[in-house]
Protein backbone atom coordinates (compact mmCIF):
# COMPACT_ATOMS: atom_id res chain seq x y z
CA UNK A 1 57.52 94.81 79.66
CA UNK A 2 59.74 91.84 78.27
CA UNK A 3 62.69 93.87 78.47
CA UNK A 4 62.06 94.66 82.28
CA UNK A 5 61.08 90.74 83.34
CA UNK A 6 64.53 90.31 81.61
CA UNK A 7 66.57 93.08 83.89
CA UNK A 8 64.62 91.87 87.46
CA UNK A 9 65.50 88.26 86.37
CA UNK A 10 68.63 87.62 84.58
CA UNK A 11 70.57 90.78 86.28
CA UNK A 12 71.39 90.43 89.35
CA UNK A 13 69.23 92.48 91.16
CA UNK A 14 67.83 90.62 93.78
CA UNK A 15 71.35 88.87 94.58
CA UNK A 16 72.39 92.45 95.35
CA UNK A 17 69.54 93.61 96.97
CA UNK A 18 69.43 90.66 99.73
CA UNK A 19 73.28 91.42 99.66
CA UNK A 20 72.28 94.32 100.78
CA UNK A 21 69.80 93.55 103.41
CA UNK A 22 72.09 90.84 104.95
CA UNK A 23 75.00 92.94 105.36
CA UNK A 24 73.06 95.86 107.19
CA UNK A 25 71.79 92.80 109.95
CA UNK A 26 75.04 91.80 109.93
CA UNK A 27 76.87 94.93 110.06
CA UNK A 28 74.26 95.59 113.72
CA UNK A 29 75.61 91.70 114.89
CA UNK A 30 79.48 92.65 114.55
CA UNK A 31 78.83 96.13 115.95
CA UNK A 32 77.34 94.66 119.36
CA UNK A 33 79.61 91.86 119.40
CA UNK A 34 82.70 94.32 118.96
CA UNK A 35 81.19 96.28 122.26
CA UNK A 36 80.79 93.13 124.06
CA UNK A 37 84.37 92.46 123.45
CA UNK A 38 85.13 96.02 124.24
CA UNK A 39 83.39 95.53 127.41
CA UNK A 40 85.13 92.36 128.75
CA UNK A 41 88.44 94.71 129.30
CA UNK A 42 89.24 94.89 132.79
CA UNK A 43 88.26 98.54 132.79
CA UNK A 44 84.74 97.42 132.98
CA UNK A 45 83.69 95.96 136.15
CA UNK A 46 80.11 95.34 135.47
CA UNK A 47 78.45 92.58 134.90
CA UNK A 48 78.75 90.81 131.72
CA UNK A 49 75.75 88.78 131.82
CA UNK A 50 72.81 90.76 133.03
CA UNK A 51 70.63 91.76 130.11
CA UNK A 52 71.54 95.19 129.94
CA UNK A 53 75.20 94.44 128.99
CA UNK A 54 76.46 94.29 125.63
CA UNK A 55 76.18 90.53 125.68
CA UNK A 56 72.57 91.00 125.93
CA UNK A 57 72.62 93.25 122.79
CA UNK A 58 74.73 91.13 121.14
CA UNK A 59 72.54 88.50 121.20
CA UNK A 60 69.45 90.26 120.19
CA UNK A 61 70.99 91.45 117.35
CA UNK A 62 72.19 87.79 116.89
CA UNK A 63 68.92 86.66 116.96
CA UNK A 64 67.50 89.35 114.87
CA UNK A 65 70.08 88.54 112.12
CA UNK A 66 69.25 84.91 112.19
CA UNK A 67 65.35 86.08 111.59
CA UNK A 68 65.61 88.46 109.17
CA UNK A 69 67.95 85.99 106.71
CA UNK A 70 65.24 83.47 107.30
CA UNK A 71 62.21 86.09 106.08
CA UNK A 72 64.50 87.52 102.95
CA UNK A 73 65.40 83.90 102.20
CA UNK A 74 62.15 82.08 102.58
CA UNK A 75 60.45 85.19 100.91
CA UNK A 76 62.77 86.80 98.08
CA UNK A 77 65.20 83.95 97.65
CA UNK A 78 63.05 81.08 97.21
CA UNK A 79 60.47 82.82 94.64
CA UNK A 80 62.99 84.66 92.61
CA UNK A 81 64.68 81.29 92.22
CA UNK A 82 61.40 79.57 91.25
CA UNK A 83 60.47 82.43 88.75
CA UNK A 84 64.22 82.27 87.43
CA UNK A 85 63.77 78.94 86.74
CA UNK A 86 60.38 78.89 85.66
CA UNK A 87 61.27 81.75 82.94
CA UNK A 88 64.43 81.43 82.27
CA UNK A 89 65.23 77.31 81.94
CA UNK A 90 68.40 75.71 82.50
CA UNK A 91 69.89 74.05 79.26
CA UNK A 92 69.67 70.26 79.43
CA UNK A 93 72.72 68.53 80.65
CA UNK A 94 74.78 67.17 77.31
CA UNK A 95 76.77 68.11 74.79
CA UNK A 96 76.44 71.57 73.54
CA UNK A 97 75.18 71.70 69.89
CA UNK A 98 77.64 73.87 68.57
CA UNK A 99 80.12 70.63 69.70
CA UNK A 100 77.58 67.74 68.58
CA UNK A 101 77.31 69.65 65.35
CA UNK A 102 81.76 69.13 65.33
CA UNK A 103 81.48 65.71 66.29
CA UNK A 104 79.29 65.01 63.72
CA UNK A 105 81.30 66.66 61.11
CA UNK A 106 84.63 65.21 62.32
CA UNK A 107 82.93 61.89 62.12
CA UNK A 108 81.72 62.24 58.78
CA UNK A 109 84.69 63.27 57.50
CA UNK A 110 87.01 60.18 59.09
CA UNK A 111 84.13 57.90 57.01
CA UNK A 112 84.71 59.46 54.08
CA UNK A 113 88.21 59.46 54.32
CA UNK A 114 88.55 56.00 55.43
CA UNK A 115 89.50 54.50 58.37
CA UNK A 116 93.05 55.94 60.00
């Protein structure tokens, strides 16, 4: 069980997984914008604005991105982070020990040689 707590947290599985989930809204938002564009040429002579354009799509799918980051943010994001941290601490700011442990032996050895 260890071992699996260790691949859902310190992988990064659920960076690619809301990867995942953001590109497909986003993939819907530049799809609809692209046939709004596509719609402004002058071949088109209806109107832009009315809610069964592609404007109107375009912004539903806007809007719908905007929601569905906030749910796989407020939801995935913000718990995996807290369980990341709460398992998995941060180091304390500092100096590593590997170079504390060379400091101390570089300073013991300028004593004991004298001073330079």
């Amino acid at each position: 069980m260890t071992g699996f707590k260790n691949f859902l947290l310190r992988g990064n599985l659920i960076e690619i997984a809301v990867a995942f989930i953001v590109a497909g809204a986003f993939g819907a938002v530049v799809t609809r914008f692209t046939e709004w564009l596509t719609s402004l040429l002058p071949d088109s002579a209806d109107n832009v604005f009315s809610d069964t354009t592609y404007f109107g799509r375009f912004m539903n799918a806007v809007i719908a991105f905007v929601i569905l980051a906030a749910i796989v943010y407020f939801f995935v994001v913000v718990p995996y982070t807290k369980a990341k941290e709460r398992f998995f601490p941060a180091e304390e700011a500092g100096t590593p020990a590997d170079i504390a442990l060379l400091e101390e032996i570089r300073d013991l050895l300028a004593t004991r040689n004298g001073p330079a």
